[in-house]
Each structure stands twice: as structure tokens, then as C-alpha cells.
Protein backbone atom coordinates (compact mmCIF):
# COMPACT_ATOMS: atom_id res chain seq x y z
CA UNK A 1 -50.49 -61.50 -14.33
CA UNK A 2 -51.90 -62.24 -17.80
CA UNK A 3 -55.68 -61.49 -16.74
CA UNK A 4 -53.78 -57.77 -16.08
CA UNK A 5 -51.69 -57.41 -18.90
CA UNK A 6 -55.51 -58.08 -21.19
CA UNK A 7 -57.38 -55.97 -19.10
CA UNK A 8 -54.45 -52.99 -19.55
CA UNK A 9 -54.61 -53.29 -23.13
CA UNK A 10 -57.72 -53.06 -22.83
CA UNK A 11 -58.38 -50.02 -21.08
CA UNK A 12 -55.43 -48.48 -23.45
CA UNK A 13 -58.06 -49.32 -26.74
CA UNK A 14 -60.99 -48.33 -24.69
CA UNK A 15 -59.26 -44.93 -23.62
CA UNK A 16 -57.78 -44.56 -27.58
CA UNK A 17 -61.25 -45.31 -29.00
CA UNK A 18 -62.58 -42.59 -26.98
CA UNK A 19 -60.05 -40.25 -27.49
CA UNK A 20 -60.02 -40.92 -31.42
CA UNK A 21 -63.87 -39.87 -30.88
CA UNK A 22 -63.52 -37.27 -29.18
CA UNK A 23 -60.95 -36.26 -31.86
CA UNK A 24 -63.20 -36.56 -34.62
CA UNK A 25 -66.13 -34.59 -32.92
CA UNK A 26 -63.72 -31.77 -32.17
CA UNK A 27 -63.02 -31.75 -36.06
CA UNK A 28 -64.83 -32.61 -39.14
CA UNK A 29 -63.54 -36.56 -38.87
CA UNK A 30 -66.04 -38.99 -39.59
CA UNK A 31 -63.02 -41.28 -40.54
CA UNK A 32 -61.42 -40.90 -36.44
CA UNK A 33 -64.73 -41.36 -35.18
CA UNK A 34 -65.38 -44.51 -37.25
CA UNK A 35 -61.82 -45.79 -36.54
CA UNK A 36 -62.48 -45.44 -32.68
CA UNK A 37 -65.60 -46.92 -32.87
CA UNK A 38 -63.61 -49.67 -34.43
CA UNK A 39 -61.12 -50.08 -31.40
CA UNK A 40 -64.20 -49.99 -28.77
CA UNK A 41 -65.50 -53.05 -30.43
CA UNK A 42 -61.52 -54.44 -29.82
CA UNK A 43 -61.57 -52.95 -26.37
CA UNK A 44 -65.01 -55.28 -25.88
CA UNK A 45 -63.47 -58.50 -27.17
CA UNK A 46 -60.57 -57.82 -25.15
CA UNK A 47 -61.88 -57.14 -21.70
CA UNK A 48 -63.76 -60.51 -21.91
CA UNK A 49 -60.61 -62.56 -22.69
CA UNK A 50 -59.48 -62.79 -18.85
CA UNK A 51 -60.59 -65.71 -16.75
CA UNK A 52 -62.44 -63.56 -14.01
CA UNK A 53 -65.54 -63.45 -12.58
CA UNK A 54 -67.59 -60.46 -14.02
CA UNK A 55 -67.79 -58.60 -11.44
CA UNK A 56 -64.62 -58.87 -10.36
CA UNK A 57 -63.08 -58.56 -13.46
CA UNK A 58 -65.34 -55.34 -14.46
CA UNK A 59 -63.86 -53.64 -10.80
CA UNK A 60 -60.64 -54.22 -11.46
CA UNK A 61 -60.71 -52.73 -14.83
CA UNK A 62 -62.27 -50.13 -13.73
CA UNK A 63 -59.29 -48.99 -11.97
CA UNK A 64 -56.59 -49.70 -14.60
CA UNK A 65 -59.46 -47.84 -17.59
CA UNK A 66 -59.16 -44.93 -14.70
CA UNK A 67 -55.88 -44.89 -14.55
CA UNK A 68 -55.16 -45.06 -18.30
CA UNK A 69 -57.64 -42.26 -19.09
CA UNK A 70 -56.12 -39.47 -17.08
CA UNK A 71 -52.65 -40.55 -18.70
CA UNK A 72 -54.45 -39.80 -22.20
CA UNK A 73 -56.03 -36.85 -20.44
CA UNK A 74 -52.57 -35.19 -19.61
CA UNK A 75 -50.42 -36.19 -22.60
CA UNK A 76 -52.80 -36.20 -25.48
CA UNK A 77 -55.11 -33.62 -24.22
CA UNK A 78 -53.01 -31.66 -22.84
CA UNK A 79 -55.48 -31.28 -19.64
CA UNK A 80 -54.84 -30.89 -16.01
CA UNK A 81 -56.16 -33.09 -13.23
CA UNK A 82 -58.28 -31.35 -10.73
CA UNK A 83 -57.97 -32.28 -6.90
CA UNK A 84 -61.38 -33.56 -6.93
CA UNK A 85 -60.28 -36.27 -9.81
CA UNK A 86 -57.05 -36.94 -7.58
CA UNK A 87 -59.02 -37.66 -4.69
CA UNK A 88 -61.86 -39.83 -5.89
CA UNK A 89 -59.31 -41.18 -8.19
CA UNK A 90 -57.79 -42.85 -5.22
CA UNK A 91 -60.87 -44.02 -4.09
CA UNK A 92 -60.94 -45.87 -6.88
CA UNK A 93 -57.84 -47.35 -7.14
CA UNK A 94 -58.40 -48.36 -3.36
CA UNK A 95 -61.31 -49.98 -4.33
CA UNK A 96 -59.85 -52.13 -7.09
CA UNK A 97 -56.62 -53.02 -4.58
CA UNK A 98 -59.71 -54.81 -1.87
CA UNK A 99 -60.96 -56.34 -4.80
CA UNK A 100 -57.89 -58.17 -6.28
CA UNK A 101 -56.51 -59.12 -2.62
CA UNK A 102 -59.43 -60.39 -1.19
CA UNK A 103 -60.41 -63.85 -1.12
CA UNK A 104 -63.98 -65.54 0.23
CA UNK A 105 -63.96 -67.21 2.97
């Protein structure tokens, strides 16, 4: 449970750091886009916290980073989420649910 709590804060400083990017390209904000290039270097240190194997730990994230962004995309952004995202949007959380539950043989 702690390996998911990390890897949700860091999708949540990945996601912001992007955002606060986007932000500052949308404006005249060289300070936002230096901030969120701050909280991508975070984002880094955090992902790599968790005990996993790398690629394991990089699919997994993958979903929650997903998952995270189109929050961010609705609330902050204001933007809606096409079908298309929906649906391949469940692919990938349906990818990242095989990859946490199975176990080698």
C-alpha cells in the first residue's frame, strides 16, 4: 500500500509540473514554467522511492499518472474527456490491474 500511496503522489507532482508548464506557456510565466520544472525533478525522485521492479513499477504508474491527469484535465482545465480517451483509458487501467495481480509462476 505504501509503494501506491509514492507512486500517487507522484503522478499528482508529475501531472502539477506539467500543468504549471503548460500554465506558463499559455502566459508570459517563465517563473510557472521554472517552478514545474522544479516539481518534475520531485516527481523523478519520487517515482523511484517504491520497492518495485522497473517495469512493473513504471506500468503501474502509468495507470495512476493516467488517471491523475484527466482529473487535472477536467478541474483545472476545464476540458472534457472524449470517448476515445474513455475507452483507451480503460485499456489502460486494465492493463495496470494484470500487472499488480499477477504473480510468476
Amino acid at each position: 500500500m505504501q509503494e501506491i500511496l509514492l507512486l500517487i503522489l507522484a503522478a499528482v507532482l508529475e501531472v502539477g509540473g506539467d500543468a504549471l508548464i503548460r500554465s506558463g506557456l499559455k502566459g508570459s510565466g517563465a517563473l510557472l514554467m521554472a517552478l514545474g520544472a522544479a516539481v518534475l525533478v520531485g516527481y523523478g525522485f519520487m517515482v523511484n522511492l517504491t520497492k518495485l521492479d522497473f517495469n512493473r513499477l513504471m506500468g503501474i504508474y502509468i495507470v495512476l499518472f493516467f488517471l491523475v491527469a484527466q482529473l487535472v484535465s477536467v478541474v483545472v482545465f476545464k476540458e472534457r474527456i472524449p470517448a476515445g480517451v474513455w475507452a483507451g483509458g480503460a485499456l489502460v487501467v486494465a492493463g495496470g490491474v494484470v500487472m499488480m495481480l499477477w504473480r510468476a509462476a
